[in-house]
N, C-alpha and C. Protein backbone atom coordinates (compact mmCIF):
# COMPACT_ATOMS: atom_id res chain seq x y z
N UNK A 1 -66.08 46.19 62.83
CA UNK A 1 -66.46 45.14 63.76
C UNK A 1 -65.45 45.03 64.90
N UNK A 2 -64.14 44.92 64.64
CA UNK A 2 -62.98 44.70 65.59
C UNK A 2 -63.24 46.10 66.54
N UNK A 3 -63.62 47.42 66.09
CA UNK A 3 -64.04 48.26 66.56
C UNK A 3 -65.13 47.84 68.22
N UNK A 4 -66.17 47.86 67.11
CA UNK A 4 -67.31 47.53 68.15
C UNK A 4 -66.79 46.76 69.33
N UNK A 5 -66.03 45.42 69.28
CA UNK A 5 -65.83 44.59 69.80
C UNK A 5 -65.01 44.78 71.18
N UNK A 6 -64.10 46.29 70.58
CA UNK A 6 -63.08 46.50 71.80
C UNK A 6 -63.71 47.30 72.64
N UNK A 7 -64.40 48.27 71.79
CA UNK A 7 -65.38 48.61 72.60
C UNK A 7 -66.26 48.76 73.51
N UNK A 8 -66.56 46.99 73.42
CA UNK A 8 -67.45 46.64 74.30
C UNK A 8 -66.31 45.63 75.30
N UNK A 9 -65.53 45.43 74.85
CA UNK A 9 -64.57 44.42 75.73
C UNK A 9 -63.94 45.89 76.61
N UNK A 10 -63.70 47.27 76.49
CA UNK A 10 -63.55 47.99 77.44
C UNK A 10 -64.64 48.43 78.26
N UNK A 11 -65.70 48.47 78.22
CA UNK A 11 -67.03 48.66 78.64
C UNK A 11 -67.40 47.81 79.69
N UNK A 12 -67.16 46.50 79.41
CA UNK A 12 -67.54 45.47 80.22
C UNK A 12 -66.20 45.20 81.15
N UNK A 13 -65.49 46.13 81.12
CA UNK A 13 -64.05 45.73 81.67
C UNK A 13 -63.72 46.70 83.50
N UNK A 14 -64.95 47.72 82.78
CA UNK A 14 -65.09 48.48 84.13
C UNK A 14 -64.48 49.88 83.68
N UNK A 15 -63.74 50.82 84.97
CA UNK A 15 -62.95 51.61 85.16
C UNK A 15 -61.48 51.46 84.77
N UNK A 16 -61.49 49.92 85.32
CA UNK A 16 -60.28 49.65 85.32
C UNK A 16 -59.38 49.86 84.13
N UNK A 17 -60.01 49.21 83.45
CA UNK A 17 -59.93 49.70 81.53
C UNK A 17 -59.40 51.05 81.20
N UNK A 18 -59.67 51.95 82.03
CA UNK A 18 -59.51 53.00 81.73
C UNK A 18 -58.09 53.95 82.81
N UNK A 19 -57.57 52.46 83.43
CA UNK A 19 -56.78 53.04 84.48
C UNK A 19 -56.64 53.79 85.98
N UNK A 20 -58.06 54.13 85.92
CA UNK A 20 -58.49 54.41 87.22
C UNK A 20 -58.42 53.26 88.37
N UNK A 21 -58.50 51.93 88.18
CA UNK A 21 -58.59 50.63 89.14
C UNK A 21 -60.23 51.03 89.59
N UNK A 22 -59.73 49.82 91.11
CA UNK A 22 -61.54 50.14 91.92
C UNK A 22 -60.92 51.08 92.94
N UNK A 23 -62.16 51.53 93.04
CA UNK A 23 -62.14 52.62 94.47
C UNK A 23 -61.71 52.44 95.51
N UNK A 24 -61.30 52.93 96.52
CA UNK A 24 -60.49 52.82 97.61
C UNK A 24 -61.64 52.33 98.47
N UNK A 25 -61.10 51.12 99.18
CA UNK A 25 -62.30 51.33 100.64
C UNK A 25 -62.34 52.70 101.35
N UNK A 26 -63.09 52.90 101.81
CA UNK A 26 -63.75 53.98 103.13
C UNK A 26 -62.90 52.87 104.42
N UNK A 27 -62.74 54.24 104.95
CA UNK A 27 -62.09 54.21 106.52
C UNK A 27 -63.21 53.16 107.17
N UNK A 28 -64.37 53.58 107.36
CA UNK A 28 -65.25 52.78 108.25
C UNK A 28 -65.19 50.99 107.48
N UNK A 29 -65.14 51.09 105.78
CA UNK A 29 -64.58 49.60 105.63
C UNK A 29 -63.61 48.88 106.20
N UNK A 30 -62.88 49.65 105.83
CA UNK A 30 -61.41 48.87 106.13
C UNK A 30 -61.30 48.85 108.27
N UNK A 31 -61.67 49.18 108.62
CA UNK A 31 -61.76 49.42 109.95
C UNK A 31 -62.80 48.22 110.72
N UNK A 32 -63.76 47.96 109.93
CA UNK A 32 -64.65 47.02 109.76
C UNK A 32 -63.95 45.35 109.51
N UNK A 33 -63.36 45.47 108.28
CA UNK A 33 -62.27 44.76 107.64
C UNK A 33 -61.49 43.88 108.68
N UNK A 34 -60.98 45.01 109.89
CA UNK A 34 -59.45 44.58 110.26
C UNK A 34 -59.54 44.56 111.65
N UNK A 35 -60.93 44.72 112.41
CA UNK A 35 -61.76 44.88 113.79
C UNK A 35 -60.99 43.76 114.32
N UNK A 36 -61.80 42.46 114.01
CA UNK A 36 -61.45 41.14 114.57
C UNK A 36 -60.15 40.83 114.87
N UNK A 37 -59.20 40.60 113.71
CA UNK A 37 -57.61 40.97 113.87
C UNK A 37 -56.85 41.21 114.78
N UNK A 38 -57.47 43.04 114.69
CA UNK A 38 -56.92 43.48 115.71
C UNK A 38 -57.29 43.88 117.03
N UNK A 39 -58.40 43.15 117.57
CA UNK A 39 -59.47 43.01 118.69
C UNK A 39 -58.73 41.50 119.20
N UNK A 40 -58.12 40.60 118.60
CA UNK A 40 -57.47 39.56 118.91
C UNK A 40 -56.04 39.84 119.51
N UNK A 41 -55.57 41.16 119.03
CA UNK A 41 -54.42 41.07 119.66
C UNK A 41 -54.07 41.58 121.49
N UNK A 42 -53.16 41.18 121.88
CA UNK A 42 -52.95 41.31 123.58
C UNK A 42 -53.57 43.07 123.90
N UNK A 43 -53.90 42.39 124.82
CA UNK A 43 -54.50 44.09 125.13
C UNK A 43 -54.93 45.02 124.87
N UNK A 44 -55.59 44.76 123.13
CA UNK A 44 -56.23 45.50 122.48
C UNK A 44 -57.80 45.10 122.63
N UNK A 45 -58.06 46.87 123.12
CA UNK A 45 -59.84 46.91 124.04
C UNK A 45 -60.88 47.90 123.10
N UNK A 46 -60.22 48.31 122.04
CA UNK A 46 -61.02 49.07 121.17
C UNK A 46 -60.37 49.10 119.81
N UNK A 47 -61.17 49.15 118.65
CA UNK A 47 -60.84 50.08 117.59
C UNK A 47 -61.79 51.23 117.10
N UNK A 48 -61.59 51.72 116.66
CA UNK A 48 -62.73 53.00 116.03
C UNK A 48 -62.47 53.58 115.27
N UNK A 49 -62.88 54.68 115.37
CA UNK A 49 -62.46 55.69 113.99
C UNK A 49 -62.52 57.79 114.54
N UNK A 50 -61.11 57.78 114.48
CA UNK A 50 -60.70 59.28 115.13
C UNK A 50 -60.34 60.17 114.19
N UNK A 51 -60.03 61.62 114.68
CA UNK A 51 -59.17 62.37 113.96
C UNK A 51 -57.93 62.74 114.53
N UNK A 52 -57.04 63.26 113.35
CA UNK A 52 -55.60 63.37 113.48
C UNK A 52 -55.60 64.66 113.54
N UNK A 53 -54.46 65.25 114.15
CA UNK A 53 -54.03 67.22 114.55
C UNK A 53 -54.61 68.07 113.08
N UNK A 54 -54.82 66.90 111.86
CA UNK A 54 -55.32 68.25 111.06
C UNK A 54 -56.38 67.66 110.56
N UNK A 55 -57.42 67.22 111.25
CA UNK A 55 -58.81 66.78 110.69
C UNK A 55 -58.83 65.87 110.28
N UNK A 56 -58.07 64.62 109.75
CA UNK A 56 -58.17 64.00 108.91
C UNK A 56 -58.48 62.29 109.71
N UNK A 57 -59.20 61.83 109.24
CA UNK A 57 -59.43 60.57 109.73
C UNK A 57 -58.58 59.14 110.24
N UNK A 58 -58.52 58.61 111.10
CA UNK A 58 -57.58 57.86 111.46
C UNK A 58 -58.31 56.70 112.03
N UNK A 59 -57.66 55.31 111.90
CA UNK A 59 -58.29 53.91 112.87
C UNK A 59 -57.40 54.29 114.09
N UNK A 60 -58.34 54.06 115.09
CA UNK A 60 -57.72 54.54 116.76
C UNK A 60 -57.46 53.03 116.96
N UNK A 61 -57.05 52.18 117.49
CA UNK A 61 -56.73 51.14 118.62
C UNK A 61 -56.33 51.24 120.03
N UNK A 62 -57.58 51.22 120.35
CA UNK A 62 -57.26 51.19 121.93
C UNK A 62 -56.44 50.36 122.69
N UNK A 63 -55.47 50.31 123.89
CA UNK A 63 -54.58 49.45 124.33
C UNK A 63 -55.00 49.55 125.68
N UNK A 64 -55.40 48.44 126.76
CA UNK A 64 -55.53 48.75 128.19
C UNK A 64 -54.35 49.56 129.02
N UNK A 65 -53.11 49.09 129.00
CA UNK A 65 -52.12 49.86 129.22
C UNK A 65 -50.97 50.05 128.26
N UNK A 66 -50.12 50.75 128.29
CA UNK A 66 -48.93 50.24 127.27
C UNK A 66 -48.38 49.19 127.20
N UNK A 67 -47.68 49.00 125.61
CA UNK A 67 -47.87 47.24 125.26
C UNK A 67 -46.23 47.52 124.17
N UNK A 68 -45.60 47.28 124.69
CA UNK A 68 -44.65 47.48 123.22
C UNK A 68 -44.58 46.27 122.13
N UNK A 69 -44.89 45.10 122.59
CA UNK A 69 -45.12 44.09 121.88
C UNK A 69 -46.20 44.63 120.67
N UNK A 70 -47.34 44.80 121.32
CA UNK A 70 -48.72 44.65 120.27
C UNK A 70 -48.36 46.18 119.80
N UNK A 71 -47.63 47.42 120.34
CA UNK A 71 -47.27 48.23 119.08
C UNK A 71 -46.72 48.03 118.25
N UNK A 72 -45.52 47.17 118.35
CA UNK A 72 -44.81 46.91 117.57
C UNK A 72 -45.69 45.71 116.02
N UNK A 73 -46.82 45.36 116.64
CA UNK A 73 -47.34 44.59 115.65
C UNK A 73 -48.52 45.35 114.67
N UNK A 74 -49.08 46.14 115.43
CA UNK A 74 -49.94 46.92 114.89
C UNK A 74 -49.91 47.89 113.58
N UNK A 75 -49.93 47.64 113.18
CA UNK A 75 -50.07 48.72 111.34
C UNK A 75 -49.65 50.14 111.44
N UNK A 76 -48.80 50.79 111.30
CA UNK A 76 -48.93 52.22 110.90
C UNK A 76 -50.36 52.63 110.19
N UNK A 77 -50.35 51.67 108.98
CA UNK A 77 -51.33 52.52 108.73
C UNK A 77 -52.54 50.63 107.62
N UNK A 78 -53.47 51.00 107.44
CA UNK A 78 -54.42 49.80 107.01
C UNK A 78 -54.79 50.11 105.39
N UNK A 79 -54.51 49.71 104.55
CA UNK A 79 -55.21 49.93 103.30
C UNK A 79 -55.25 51.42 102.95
N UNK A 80 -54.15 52.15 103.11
CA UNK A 80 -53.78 53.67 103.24
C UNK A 80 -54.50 54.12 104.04
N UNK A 81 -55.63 54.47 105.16
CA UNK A 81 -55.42 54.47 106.30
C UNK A 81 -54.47 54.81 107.51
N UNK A 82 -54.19 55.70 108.00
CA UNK A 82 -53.34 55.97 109.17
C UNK A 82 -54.18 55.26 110.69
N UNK A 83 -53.25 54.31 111.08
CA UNK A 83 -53.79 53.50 112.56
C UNK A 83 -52.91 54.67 113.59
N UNK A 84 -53.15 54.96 114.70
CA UNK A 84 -52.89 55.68 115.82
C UNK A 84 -53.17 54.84 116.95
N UNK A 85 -52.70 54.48 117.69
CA UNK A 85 -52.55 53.64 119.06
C UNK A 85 -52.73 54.79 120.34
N UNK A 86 -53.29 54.23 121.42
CA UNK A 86 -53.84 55.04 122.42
C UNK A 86 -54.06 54.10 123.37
N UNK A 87 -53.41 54.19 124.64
CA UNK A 87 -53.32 53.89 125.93
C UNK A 87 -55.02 54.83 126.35
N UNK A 88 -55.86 53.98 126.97
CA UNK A 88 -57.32 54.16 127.05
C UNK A 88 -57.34 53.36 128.56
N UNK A 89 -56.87 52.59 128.91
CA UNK A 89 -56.96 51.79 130.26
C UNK A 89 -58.17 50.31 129.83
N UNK A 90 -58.37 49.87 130.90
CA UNK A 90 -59.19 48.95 130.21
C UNK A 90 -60.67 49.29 130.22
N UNK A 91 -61.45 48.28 129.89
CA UNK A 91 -62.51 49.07 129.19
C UNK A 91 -63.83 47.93 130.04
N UNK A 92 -64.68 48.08 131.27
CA UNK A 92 -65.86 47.25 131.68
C UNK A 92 -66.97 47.97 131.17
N UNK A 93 -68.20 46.81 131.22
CA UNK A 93 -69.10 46.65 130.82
C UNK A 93 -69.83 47.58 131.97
N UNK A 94 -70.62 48.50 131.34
CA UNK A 94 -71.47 49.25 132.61
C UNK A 94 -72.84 48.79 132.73
């Protein structure tokens, strides 16, 4: 019985139970996630989602011009995630 019981108390416990945890957000989550944030900060006119020199996915933040303030505030990187900053100029409505 104590059997059955743990059994089912690991079962109902998830992955986690088993040490794996939960899954990582996806880039487009966490990017989603952290939009507003960082759409609030000075001079930030975009975020998105780029690649890095070896394929690999990155949150872009666009900056109208250079900003050392709002780099300096901005994330290296979001929920493991690599953020990349980019001088883009500013950005009108066409």
């Amino acid at each position: 019985m104590r059997l059955l019981v743990a059994v089912l108390l690991a079962v109902s416990a998830g992955p986690a139970a088993f040490g794996r945890g939960e899954m990582p957000a996806t880039i487009q989550e966490v990017k989603t996630k952290h939009e507003t944030r960082l759409m609030a900060m000075p001079g930030v006119v975009s975020v998105g989602i780029g690649r890095n020199a070896d394929g690999q996915p990155v949150i872009v933040v666009g900056l109208d011009r250079e900003r050392p303030e709002t780099r300096a505030t901005v994330p290296q990187e979001l929920e493991g995630h690599p953020v990349r900053i980019e001088v883009i100029g500013p950005v009108r409505a066409q």
